[in-house]
Protein backbone atom coordinates (compact mmCIF):
# COMPACT_ATOMS: atom_id res chain seq x y z
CA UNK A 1 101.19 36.27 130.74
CA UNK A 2 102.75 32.76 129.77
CA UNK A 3 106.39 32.41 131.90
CA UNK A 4 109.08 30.14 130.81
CA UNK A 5 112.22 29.50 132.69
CA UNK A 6 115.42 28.36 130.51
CA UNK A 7 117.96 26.55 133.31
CA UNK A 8 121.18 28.07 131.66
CA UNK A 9 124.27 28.26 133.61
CA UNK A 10 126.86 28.96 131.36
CA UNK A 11 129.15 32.45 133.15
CA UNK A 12 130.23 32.95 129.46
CA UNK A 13 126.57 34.07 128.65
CA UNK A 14 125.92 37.51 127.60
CA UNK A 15 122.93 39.94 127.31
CA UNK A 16 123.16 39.82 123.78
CA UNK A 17 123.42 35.80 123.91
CA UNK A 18 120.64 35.29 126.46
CA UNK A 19 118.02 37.83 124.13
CA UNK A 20 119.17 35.81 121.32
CA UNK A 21 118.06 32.29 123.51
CA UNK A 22 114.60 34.51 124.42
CA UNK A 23 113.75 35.03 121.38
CA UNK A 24 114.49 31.82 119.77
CA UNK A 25 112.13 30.41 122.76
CA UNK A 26 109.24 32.62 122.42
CA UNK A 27 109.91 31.85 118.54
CA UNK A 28 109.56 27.72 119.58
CA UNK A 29 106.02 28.80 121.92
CA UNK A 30 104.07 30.62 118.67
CA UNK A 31 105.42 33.71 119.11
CA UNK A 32 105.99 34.33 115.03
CA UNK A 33 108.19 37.29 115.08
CA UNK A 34 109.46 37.77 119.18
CA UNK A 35 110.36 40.85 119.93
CA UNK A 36 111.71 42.39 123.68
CA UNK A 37 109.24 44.90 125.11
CA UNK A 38 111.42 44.77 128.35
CA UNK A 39 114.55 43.52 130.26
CA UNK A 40 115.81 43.05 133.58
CA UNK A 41 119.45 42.08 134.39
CA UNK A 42 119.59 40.90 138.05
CA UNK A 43 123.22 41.36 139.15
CA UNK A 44 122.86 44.88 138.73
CA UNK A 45 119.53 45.61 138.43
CA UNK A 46 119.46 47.09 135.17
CA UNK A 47 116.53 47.12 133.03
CA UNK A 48 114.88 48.65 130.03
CA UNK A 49 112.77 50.50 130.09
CA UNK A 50 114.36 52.54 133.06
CA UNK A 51 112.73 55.77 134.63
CA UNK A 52 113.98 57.23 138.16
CA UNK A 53 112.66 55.52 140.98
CA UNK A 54 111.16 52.54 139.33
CA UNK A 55 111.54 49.22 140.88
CA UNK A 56 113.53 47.19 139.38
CA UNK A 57 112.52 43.60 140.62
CA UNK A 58 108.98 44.98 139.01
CA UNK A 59 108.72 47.35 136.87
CA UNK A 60 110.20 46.08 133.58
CA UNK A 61 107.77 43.37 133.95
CA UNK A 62 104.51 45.41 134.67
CA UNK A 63 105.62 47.65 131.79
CA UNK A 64 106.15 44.80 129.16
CA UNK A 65 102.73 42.91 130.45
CA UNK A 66 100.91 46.45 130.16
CA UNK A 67 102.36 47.29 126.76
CA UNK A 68 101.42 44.30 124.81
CA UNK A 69 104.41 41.01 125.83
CA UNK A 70 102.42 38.09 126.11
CA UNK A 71 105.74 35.77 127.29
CA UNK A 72 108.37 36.51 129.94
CA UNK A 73 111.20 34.02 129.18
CA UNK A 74 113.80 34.57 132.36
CA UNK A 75 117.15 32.93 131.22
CA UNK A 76 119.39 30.93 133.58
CA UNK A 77 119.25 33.57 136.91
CA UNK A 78 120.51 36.35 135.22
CA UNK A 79 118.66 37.76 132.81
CA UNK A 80 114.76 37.81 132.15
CA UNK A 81 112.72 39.48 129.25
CA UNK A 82 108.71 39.99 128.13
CA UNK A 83 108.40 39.36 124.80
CA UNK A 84 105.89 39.73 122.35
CA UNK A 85 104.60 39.57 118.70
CA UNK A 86 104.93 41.92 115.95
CA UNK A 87 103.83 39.55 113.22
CA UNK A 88 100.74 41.90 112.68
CA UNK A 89 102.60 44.82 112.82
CA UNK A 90 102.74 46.64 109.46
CA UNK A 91 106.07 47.98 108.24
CA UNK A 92 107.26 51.44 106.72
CA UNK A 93 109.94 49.98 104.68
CA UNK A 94 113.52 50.23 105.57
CA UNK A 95 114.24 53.20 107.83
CA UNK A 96 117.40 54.65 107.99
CA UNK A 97 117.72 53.21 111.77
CA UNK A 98 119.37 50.65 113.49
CA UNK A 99 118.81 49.30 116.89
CA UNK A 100 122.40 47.92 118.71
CA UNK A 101 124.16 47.43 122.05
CA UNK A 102 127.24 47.11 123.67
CA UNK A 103 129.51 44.94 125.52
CA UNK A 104 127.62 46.05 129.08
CA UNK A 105 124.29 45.59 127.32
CA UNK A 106 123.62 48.97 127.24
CA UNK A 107 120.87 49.45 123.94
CA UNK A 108 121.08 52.20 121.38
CA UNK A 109 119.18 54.21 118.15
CA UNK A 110 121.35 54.67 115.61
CA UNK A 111 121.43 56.88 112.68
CA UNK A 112 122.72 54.43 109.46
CA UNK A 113 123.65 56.81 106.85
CA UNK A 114 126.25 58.14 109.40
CA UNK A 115 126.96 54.66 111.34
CA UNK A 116 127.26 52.42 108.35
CA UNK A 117 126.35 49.07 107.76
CA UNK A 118 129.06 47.32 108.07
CA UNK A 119 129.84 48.23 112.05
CA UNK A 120 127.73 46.81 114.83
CA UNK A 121 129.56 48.77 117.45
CA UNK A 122 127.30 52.14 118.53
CA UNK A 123 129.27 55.23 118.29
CA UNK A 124 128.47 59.25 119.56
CA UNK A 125 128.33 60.80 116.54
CA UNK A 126 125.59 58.06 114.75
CA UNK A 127 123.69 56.65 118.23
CA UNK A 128 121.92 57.28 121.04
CA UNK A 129 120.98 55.79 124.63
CA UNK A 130 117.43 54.16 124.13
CA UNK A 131 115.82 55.29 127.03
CA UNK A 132 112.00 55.66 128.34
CA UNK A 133 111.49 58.14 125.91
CA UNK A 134 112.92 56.19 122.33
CA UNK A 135 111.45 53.55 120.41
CA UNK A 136 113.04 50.35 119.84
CA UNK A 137 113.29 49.96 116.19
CA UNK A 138 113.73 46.63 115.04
């Protein structure tokens, strides 16, 4: 797997900033349609996907690697993600799900017809945590 460090040091940088930067560099290394497979957050030691007892300085990465990202792209000394391509990938359509996060980064499914389109914040009664278990979307 390819690994590309982006020297950001910018405090005002969020997760959903630095996946935005990821993406846009695996984009810029032939990566035609980047999407995250996995995600580690240093400070706290957060990552997707999470099980109990995983390792966090390791695990996100194996998992990504083993599951088909062909780039990890760590941003500034934060954050760092394994990307890969779904260009290939053949699509059902629109699905009446949409993938969205917080403000701590936190990622969740959510049901449209009861979210809406128009709100990006992730609510009880429409979402859910992604966890191990639940696909990422889009």
């Amino acid at each position: 797997m390819k690994n590309i460090h982006v020297d950001y040091q910018d405090a005002s940088l969020d997760f959903q900033g630095a996946s935005f930067l990821a993406k846009k560099i695996a984009f810029e290394n032939a990566i035609q349609q980047p999407t995250i497979m996995s995600w580690h957050i240093r400070s706290n030691d957060s990552m997707a996907p999470y099980y109990e007892g995983a390792n966090p300085d390791s695990w996100w990465e194996k998992y990504g690697e083993g599951n088909g990202g062909k780039l990890e792209v760590s941003v500034g000394d934060e954050y760092a993600f394994v990307m890969m391509d779904t260009n290939d990938f053949e699509t059902v359509g629109q699905m009446p799900l949409r993938n969205l996060s917080d403000e701590s980064g936190n990622q969740y499914l959510c049901y449209t017809p009861i979210l809406g389109r128009v709100t990006n914040k992730p609510n009880a009664e429409a979402c859910i945590v992604l966890d191990g278990w639940l696909a990422d979307q889009y």
